[in-house]
Each structure stands twice: as C-alpha cells, then as structure tokens.
C-alpha atoms as a PDB file:
ATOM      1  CA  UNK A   1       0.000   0.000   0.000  1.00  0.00           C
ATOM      2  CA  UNK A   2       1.563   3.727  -1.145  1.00  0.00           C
ATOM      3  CA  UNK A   3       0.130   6.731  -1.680  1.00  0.00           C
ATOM      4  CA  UNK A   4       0.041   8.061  -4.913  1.00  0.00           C
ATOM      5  CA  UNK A   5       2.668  10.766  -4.354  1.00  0.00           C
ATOM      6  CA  UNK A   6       5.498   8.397  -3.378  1.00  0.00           C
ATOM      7  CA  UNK A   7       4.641   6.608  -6.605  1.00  0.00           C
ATOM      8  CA  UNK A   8       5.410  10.003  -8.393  1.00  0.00           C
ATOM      9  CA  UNK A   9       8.454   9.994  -6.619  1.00  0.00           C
ATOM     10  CA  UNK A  10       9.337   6.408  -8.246  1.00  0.00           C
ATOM     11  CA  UNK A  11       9.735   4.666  -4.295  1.00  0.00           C
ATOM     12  CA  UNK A  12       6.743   2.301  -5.475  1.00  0.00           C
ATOM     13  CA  UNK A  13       7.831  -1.821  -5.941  1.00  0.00           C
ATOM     14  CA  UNK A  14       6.147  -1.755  -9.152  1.00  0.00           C
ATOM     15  CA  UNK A  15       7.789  -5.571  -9.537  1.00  0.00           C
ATOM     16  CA  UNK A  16       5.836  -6.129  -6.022  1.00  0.00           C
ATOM     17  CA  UNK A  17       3.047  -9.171  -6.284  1.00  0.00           C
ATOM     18  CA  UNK A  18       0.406  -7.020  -5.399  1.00  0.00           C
ATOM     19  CA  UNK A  19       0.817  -2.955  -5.501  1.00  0.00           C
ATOM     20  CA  UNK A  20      -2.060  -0.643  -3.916  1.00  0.00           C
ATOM     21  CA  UNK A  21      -1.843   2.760  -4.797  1.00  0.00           C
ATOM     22  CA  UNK A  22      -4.006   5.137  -2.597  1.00  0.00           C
ATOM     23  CA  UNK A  23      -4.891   8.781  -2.792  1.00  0.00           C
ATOM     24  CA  UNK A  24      -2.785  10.107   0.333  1.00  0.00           C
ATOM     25  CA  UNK A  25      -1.330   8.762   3.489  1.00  0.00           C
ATOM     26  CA  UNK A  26      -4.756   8.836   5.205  1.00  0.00           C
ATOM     27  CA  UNK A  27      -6.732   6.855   3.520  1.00  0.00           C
ATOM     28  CA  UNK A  28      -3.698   4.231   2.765  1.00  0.00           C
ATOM     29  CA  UNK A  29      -3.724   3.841   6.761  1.00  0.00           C
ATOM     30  CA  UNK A  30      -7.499   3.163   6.633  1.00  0.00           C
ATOM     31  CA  UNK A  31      -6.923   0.804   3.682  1.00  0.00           C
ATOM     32  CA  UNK A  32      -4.330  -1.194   5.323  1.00  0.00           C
ATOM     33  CA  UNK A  33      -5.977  -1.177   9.084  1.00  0.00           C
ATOM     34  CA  UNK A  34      -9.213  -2.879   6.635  1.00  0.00           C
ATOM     35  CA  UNK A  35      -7.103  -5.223   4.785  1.00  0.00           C
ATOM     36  CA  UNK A  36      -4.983  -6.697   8.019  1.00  0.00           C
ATOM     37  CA  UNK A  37      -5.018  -9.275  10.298  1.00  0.00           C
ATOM     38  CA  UNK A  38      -2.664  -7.910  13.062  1.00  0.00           C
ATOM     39  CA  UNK A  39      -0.296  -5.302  13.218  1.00  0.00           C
ATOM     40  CA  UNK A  40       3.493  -6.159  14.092  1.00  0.00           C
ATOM     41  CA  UNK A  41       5.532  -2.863  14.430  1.00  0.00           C
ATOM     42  CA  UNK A  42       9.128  -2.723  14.325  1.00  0.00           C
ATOM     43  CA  UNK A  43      11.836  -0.582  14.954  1.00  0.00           C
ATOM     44  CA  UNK A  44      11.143   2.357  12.910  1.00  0.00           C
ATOM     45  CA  UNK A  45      10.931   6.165  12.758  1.00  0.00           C
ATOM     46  CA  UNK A  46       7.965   8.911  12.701  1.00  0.00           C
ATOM     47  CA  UNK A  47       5.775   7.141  10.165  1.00  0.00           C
ATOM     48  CA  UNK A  48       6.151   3.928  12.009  1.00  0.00           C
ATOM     49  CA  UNK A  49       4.878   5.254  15.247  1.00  0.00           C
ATOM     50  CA  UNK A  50       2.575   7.176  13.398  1.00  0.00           C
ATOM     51  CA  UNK A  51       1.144   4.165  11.840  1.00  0.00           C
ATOM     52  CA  UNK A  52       1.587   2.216  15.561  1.00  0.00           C
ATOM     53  CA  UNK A  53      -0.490   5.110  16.794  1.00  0.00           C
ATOM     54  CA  UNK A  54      -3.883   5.392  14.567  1.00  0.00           C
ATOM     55  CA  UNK A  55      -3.433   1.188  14.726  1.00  0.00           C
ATOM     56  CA  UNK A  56      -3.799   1.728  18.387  1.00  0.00           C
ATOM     57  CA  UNK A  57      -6.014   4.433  18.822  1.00  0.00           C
ATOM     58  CA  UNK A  58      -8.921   3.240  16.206  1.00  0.00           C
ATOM     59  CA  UNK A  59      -8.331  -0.393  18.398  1.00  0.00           C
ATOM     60  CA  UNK A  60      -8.849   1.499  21.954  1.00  0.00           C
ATOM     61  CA  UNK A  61     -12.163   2.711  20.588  1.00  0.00           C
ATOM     62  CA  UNK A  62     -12.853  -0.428  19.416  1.00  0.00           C
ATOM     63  CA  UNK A  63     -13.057  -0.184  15.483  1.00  0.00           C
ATOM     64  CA  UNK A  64     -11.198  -3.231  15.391  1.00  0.00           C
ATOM     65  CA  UNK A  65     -10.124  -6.264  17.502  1.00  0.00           C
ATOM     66  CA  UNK A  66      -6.999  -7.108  15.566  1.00  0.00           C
ATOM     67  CA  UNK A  67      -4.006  -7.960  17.371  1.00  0.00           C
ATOM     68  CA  UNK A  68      -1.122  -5.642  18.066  1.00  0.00           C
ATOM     69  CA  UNK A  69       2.753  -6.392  18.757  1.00  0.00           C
ATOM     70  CA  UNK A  70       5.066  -4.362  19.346  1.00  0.00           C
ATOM     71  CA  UNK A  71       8.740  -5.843  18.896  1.00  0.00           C
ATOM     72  CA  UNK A  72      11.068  -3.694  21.332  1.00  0.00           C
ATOM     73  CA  UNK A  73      14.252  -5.074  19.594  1.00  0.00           C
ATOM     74  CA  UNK A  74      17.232  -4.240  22.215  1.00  0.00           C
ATOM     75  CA  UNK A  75      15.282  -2.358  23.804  1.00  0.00           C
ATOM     76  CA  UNK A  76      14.469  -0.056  21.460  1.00  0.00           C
ATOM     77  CA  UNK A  77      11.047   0.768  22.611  1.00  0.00           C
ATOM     78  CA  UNK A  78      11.943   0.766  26.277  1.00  0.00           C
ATOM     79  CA  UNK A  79      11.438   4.691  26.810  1.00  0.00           C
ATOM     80  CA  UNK A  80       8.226   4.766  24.588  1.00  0.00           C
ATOM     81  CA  UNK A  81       6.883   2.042  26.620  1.00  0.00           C
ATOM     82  CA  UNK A  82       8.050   3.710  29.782  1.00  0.00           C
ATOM     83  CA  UNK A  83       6.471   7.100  28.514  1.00  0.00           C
ATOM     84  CA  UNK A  84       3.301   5.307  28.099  1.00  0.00           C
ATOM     85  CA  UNK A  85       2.979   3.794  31.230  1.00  0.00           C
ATOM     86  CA  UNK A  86       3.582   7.126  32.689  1.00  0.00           C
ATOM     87  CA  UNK A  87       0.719   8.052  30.680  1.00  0.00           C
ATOM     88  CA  UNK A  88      -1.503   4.976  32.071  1.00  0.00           C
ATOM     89  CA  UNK A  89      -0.258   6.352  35.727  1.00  0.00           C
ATOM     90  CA  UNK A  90      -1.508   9.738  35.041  1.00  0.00           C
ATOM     91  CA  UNK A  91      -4.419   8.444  33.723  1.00  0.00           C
ATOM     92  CA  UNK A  92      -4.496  10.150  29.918  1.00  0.00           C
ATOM     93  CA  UNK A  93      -4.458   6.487  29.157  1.00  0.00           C
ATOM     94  CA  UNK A  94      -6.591   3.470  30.568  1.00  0.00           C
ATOM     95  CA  UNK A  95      -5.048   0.479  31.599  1.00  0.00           C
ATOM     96  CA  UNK A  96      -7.518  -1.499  29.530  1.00  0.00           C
ATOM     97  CA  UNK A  97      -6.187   0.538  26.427  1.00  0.00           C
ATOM     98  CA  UNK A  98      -2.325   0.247  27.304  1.00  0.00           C
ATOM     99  CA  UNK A  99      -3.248  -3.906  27.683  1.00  0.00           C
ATOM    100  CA  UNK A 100      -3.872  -3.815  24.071  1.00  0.00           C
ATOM    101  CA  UNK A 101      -0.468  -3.251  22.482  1.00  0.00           C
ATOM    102  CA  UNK A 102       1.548  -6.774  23.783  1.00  0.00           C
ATOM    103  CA  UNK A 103       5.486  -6.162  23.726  1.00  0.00           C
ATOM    104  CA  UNK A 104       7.882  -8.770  22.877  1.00  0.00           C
ATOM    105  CA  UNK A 105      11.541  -8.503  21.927  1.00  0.00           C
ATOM    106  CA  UNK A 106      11.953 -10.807  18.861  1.00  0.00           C
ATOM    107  CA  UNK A 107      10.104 -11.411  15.404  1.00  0.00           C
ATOM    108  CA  UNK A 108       9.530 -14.796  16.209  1.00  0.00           C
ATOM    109  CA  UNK A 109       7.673 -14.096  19.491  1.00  0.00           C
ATOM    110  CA  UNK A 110       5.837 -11.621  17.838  1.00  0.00           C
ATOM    111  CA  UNK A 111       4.564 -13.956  15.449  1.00  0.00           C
ATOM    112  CA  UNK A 112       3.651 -16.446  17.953  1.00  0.00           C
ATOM    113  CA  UNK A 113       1.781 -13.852  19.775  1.00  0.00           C
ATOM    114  CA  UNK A 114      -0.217 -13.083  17.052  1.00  0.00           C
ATOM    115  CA  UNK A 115      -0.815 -16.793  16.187  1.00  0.00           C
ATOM    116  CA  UNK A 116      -2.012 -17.532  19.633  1.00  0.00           C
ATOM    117  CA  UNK A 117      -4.735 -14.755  19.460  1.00  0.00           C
ATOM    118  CA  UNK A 118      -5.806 -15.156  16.101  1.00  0.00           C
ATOM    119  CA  UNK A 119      -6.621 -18.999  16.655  1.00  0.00           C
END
C-alpha cells in the first residue's frame, strides 16, 4: 500500500506481487488497518509510530479487535513504553487501552503472539 505521491516519486515496488496505490497517506492507513489481520511494528521512525499510533487508537475505541505487537528489539522501545505507562499512571491512558499493544523482543515471538490470538 503507497500513496500516490510516493509513486510520483518512483519509491513504489512496481515488480511487487500485489501494488495498492491510494490517494494520500490517510486513507492508505485506513486501507491497510481494513485489509490486516494484526499489526506487528518494528523498529522504525515517525511514520512507524505514526502508523503504531492510529493502529492503536482506532483499536482502543474499538473499530477493530486485531491484534497488536510491538517488537522492542534491544530495547528499542523501552522509553516509549516507559512514557506510556507514565501516561496509564496519570491516567491520559486506561489500563484497559495500554493492555492492548503486547510487547515482545523478537520477530519470532511476535509472530507467535499473534498466532495464539488469532486462533
């Protein structure tokens, strides 16, 4: 899933098996939160967490019950995760809603995370 604009830009894998090209970054996080299963997020920068972010919010107000894993590689999520407890602690977040993104530390636990709620 791309956007149109970063197809004008040529960063499209036009060789990929399946390509879908939406109108802006909005709607291509509405198209992928429709067309998945679970969401695995990995180490990434600004449009990863953005992407973690409207995954988890639409999921706290329950527009979806997909699953959600968040793989803290080396601990590379440790002071997000700390942040966001804060958060919980302070109460701009509900426990119930911090309980829905599950951290693990490798890819394979991840995916046998997701496996085990999915089933």
């Amino acid at each position: 899933m791309i956007p149109q604009a970063l197809v004008d830009l040529e960063v499209a894998d036009l060789a990929s098996d399946e390509l879908l090209v939406t109108e802006s970054m909005a709607s291509r996080k509405i198209l992928m939160i429709e067309k998945s299963d679970a969401f695995l997020t990995l180490p990434g920068g600004l449009g990863t967490l953005d992407e973690l972010f409207e995954v988890w919010t639409t999921a706290t107000l329950a527009l979806h019950h997909k699953p959600m894993v968040l793989v803290d590689t080396d601990g590379f999520y440790d002071p997000l995760l700390a942040w966001l407890r804060d958060l919980t602690d302070q109460t701009f977040l509900k426990p119930a809603g911090f309980d829905l993104l599950r951290s693990v530390d490798t890819v394979p636990a991840a995916l046998d995370l997701i496996e085990s709620q999915l089933t």
